[in-house]
PDB file of N, CA and C in Angstrom:
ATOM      1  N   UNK A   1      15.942  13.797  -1.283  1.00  0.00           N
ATOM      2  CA  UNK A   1      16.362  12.447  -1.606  1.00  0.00           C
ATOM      3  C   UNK A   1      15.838  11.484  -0.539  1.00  0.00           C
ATOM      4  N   UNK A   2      15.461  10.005  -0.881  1.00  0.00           N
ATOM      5  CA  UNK A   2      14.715   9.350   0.023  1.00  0.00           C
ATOM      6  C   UNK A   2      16.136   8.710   0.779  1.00  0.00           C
ATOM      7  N   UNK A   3      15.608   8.346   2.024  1.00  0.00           N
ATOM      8  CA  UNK A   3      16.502   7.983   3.257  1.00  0.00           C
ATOM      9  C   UNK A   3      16.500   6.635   2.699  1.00  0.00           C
ATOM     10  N   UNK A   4      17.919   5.970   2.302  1.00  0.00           N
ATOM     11  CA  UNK A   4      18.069   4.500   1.966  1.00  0.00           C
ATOM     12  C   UNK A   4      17.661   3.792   2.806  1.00  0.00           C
ATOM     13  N   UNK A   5      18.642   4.144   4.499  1.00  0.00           N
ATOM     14  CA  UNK A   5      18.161   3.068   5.273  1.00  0.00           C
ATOM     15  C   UNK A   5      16.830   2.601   5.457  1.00  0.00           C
ATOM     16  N   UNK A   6      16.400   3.836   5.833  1.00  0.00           N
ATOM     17  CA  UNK A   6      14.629   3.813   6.347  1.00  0.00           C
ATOM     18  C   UNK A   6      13.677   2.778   4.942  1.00  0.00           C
ATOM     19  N   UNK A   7      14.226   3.062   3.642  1.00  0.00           N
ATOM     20  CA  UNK A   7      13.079   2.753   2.677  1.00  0.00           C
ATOM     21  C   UNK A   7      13.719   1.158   2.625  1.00  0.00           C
ATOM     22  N   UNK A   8      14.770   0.323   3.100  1.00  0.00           N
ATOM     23  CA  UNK A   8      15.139  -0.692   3.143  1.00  0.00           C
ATOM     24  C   UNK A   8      14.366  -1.663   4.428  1.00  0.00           C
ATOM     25  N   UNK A   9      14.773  -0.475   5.641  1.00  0.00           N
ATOM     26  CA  UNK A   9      13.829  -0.966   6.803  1.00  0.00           C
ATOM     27  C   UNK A   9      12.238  -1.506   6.475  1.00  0.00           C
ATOM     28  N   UNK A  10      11.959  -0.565   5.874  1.00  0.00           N
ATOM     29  CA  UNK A  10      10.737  -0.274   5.619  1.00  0.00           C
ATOM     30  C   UNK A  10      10.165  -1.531   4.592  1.00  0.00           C
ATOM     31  N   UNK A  11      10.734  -1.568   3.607  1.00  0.00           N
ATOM     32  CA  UNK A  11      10.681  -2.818   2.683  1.00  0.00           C
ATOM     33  C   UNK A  11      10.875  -4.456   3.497  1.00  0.00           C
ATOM     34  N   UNK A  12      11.852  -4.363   4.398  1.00  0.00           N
ATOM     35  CA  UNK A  12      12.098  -5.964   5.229  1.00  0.00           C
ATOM     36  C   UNK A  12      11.139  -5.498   6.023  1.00  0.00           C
ATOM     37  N   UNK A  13      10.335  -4.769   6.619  1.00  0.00           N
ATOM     38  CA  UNK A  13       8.835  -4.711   7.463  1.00  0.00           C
ATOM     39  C   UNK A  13       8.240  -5.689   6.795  1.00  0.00           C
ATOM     40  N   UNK A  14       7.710  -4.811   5.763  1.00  0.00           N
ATOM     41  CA  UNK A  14       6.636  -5.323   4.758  1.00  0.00           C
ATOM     42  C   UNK A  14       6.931  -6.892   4.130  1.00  0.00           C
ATOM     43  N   UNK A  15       8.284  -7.092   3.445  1.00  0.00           N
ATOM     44  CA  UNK A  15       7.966  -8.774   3.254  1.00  0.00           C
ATOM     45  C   UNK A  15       8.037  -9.631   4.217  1.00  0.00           C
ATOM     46  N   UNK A  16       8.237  -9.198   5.568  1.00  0.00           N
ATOM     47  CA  UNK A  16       8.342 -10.156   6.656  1.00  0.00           C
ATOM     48  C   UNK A  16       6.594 -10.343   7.225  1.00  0.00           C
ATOM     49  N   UNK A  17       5.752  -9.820   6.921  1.00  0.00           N
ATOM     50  CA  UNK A  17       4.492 -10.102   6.912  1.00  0.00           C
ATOM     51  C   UNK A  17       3.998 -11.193   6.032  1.00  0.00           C
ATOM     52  N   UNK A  18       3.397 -12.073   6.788  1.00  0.00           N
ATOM     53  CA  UNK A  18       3.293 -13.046   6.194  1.00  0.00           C
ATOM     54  C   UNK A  18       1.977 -12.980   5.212  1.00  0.00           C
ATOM     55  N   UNK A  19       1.706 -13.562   4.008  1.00  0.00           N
ATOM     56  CA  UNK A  19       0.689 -12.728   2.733  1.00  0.00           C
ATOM     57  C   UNK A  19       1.254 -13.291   1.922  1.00  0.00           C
ATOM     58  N   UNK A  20       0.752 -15.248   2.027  1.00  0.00           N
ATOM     59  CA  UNK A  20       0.040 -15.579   1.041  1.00  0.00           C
ATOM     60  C   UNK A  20      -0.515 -15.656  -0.083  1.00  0.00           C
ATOM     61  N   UNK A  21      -0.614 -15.496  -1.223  1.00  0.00           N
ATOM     62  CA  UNK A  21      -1.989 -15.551  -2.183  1.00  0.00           C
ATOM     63  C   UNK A  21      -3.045 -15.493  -1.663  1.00  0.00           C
ATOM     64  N   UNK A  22      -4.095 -14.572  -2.068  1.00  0.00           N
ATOM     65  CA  UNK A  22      -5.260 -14.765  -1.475  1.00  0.00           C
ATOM     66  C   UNK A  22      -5.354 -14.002   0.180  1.00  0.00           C
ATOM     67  N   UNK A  23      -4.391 -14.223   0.892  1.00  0.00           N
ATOM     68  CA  UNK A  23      -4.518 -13.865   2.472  1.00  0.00           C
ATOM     69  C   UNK A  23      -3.240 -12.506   3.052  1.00  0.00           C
ATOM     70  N   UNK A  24      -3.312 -11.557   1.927  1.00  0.00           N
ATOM     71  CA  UNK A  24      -2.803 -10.538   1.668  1.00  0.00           C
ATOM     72  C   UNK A  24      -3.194  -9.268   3.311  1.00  0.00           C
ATOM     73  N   UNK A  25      -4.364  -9.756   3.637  1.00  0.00           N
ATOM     74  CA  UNK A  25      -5.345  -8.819   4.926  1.00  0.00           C
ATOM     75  C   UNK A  25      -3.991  -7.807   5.485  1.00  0.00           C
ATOM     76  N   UNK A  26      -3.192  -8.733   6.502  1.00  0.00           N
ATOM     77  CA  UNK A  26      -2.273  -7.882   6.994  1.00  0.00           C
ATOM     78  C   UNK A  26      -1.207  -7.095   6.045  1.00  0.00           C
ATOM     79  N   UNK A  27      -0.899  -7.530   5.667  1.00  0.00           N
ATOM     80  CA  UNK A  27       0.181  -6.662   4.929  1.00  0.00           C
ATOM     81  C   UNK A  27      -0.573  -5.140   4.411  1.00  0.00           C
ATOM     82  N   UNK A  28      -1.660  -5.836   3.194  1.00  0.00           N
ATOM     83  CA  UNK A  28      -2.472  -4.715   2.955  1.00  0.00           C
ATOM     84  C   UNK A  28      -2.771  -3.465   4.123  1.00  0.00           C
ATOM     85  N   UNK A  29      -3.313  -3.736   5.211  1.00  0.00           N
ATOM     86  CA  UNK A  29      -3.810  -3.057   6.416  1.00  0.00           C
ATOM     87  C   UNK A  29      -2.247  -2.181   6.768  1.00  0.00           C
ATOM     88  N   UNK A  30      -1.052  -3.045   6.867  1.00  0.00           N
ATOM     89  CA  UNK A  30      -0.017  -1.927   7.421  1.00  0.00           C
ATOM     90  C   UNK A  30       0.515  -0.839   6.133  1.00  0.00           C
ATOM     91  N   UNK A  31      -0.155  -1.579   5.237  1.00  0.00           N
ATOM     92  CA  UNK A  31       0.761  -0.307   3.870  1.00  0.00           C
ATOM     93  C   UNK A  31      -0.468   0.709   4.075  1.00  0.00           C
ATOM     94  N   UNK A  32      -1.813   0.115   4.233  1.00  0.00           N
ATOM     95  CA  UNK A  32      -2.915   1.606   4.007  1.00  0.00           C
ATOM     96  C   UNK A  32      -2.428   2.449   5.374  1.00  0.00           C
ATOM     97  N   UNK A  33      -1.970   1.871   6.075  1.00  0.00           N
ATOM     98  CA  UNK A  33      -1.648   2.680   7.648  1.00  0.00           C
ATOM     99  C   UNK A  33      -0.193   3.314   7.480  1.00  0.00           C
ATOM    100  N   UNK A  34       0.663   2.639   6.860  1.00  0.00           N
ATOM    101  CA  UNK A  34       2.007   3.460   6.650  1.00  0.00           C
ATOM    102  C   UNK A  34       1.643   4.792   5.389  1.00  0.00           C
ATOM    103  N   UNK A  35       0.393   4.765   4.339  1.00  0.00           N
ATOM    104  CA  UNK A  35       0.549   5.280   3.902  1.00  0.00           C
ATOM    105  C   UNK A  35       0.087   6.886   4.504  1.00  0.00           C
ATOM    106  N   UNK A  36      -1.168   6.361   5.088  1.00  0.00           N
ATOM    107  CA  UNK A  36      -1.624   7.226   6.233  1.00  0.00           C
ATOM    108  C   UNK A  36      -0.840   8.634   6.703  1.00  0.00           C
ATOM    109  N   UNK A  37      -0.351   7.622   7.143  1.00  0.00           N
ATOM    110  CA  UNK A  37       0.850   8.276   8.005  1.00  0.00           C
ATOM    111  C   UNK A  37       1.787   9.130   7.545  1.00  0.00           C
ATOM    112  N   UNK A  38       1.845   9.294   6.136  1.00  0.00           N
ATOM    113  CA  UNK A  38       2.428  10.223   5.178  1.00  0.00           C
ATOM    114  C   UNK A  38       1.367  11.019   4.685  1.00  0.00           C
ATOM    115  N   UNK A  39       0.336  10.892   5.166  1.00  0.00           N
ATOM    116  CA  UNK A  39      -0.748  12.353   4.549  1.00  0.00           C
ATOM    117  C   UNK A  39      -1.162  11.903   3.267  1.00  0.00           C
ATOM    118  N   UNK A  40      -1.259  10.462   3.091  1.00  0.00           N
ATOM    119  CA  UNK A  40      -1.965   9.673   1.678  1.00  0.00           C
ATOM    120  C   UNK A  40      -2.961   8.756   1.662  1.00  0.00           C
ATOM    121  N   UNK A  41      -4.048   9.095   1.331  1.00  0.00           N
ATOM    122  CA  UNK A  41      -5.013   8.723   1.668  1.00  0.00           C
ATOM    123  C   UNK A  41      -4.965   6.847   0.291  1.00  0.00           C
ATOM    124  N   UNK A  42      -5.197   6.173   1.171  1.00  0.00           N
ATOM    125  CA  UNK A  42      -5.217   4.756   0.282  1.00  0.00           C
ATOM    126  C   UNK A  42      -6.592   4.006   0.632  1.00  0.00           C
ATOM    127  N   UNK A  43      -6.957   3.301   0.016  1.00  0.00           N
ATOM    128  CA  UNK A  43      -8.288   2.276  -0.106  1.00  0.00           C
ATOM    129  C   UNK A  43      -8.350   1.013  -0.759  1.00  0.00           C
ATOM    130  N   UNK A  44      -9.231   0.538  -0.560  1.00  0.00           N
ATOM    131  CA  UNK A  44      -9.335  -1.199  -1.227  1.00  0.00           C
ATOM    132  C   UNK A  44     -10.618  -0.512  -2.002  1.00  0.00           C
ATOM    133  N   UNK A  45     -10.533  -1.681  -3.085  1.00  0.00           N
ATOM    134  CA  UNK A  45     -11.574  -1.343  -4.056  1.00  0.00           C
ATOM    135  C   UNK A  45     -12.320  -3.748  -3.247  1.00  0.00           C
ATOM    136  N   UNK A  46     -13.300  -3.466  -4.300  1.00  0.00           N
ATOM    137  CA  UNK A  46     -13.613  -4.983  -3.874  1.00  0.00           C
ATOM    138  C   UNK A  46     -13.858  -6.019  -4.612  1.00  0.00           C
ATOM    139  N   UNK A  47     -12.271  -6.164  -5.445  1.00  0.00           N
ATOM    140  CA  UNK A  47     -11.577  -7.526  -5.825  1.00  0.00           C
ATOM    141  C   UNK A  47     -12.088  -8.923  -5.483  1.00  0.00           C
ATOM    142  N   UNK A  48     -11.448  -8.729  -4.021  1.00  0.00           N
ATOM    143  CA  UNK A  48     -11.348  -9.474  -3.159  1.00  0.00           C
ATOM    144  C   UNK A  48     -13.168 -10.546  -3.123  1.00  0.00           C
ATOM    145  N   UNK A  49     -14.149 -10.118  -3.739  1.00  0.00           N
ATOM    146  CA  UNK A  49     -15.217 -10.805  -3.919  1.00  0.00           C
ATOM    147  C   UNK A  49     -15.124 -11.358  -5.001  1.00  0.00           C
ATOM    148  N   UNK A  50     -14.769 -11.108  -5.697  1.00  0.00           N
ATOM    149  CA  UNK A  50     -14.109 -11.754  -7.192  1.00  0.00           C
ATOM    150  C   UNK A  50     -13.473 -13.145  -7.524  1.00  0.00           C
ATOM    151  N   UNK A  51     -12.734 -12.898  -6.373  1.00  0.00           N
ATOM    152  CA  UNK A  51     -11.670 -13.710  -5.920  1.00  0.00           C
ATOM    153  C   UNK A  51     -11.395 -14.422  -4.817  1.00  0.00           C
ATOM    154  N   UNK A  52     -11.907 -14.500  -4.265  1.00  0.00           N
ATOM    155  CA  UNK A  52     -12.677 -15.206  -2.890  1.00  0.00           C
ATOM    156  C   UNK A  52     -11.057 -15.027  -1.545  1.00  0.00           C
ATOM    157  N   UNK A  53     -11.101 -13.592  -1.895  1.00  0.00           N
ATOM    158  CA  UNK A  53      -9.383 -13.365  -1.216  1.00  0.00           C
ATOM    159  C   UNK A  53     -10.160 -12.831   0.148  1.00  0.00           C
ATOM    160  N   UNK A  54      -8.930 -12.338   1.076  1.00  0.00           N
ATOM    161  CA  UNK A  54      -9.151 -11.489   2.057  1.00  0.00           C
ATOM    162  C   UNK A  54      -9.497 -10.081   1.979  1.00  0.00           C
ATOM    163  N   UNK A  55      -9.049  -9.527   0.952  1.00  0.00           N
ATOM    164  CA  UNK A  55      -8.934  -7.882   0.750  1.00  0.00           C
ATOM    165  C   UNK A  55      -8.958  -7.435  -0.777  1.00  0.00           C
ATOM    166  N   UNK A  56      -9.256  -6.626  -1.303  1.00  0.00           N
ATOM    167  CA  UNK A  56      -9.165  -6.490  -3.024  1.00  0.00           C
ATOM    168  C   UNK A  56      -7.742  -5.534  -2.885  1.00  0.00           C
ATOM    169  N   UNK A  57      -7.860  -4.810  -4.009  1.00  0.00           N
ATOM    170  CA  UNK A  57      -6.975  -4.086  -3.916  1.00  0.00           C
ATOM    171  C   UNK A  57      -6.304  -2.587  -3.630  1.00  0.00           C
ATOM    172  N   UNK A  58      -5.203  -2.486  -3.363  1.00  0.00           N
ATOM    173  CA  UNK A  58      -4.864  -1.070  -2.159  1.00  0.00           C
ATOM    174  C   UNK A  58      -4.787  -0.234  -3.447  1.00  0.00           C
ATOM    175  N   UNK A  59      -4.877   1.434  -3.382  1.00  0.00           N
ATOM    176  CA  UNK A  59      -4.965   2.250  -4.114  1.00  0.00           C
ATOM    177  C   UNK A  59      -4.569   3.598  -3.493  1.00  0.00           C
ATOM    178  N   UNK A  60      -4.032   4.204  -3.696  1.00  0.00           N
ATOM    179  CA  UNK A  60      -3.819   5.541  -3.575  1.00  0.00           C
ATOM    180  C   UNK A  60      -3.223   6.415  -4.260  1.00  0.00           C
ATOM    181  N   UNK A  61      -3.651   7.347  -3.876  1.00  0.00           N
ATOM    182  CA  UNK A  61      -3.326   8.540  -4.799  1.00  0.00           C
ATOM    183  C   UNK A  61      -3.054   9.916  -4.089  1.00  0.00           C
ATOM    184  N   UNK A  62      -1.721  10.296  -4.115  1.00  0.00           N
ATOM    185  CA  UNK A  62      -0.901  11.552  -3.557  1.00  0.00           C
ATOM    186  C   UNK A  62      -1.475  12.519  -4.910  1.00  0.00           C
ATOM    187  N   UNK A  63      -2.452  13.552  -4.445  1.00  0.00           N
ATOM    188  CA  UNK A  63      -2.042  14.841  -4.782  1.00  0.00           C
ATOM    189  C   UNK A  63      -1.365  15.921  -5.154  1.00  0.00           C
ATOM    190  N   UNK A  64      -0.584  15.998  -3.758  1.00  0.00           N
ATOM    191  CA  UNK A  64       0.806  16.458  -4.194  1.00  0.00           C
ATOM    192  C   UNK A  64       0.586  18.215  -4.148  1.00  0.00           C
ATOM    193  N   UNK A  65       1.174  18.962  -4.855  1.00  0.00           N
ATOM    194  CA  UNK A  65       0.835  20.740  -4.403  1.00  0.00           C
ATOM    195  C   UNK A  65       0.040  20.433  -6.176  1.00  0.00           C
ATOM    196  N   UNK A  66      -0.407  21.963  -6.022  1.00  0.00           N
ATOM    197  CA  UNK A  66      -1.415  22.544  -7.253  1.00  0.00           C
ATOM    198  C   UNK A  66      -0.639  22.578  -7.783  1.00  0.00           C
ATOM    199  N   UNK A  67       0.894  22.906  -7.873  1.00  0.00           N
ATOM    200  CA  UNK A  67       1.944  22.820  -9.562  1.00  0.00           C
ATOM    201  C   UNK A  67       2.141  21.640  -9.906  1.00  0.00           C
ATOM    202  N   UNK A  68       2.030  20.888  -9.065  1.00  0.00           N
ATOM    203  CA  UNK A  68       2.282  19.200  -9.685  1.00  0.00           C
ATOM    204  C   UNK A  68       1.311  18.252 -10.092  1.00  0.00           C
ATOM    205  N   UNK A  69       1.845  17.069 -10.764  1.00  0.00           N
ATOM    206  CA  UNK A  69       0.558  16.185 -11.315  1.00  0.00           C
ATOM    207  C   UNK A  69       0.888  15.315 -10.112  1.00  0.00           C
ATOM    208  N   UNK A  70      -0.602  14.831 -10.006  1.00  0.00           N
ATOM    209  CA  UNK A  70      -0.827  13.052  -8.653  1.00  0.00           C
ATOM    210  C   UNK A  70       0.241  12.325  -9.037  1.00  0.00           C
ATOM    211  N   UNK A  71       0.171  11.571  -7.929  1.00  0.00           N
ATOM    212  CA  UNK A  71       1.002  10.250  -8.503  1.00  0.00           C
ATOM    213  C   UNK A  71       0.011   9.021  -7.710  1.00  0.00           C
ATOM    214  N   UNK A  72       0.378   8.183  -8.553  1.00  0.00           N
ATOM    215  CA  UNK A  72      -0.734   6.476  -8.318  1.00  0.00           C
ATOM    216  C   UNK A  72      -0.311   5.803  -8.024  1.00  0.00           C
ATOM    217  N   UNK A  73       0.063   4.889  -6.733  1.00  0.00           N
ATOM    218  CA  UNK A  73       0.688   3.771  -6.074  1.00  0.00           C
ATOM    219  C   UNK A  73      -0.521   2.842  -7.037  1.00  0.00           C
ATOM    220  N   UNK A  74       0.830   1.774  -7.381  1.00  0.00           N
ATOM    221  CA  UNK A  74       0.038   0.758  -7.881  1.00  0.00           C
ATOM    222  C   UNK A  74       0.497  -0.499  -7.470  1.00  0.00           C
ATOM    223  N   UNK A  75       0.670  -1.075  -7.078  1.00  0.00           N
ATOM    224  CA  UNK A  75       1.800  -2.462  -6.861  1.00  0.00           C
ATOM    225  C   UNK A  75       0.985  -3.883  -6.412  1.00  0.00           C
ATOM    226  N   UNK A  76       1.740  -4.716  -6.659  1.00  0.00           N
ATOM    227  CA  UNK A  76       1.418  -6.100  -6.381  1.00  0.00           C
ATOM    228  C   UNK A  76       1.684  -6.243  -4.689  1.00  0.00           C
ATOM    229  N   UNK A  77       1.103  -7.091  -3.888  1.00  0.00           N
ATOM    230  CA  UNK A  77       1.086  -7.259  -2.632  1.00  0.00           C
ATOM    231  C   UNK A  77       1.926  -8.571  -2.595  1.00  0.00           C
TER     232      UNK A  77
END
């Protein structure tokens, strides 16, 4: 079961980064690094030229063991 406090902490991290429309850079950078940090490999694809932003968009994808299916972080920044 996930730790409430921690995933609350964890959530007031993240909206206390300031991220804009368009100027998403930091926030993006600490979620690919928090995801990291859980053994999940995340990436930007390149949106962000599209759109004349800072960063396109974050992506990852947990594996997970050989009995299980991936799972796909998808979310709005």
């Amino acid at each position: 079961m996930a730790d409430k406090k921690r995933l609350i902490k964890d959530f007031n991290d993240l909206a206390a980064i300031d991220s804009l429309s368009f100027h998403e850079g930091k926030i993006a950078a600490e979620l690919i690094k928090k995801l990291s940090e859980l053994g999940i490999e995340a990436k930007t694809d390149n949106a962000n030229k599209f759109y004349d932003s800072e960063v396109g968009n974050v992506y990852a994808v947990w594996e997970g063991e050989a009995s299980s299916s991936p799972i796909l972080l998808s979310a709005h920044l």
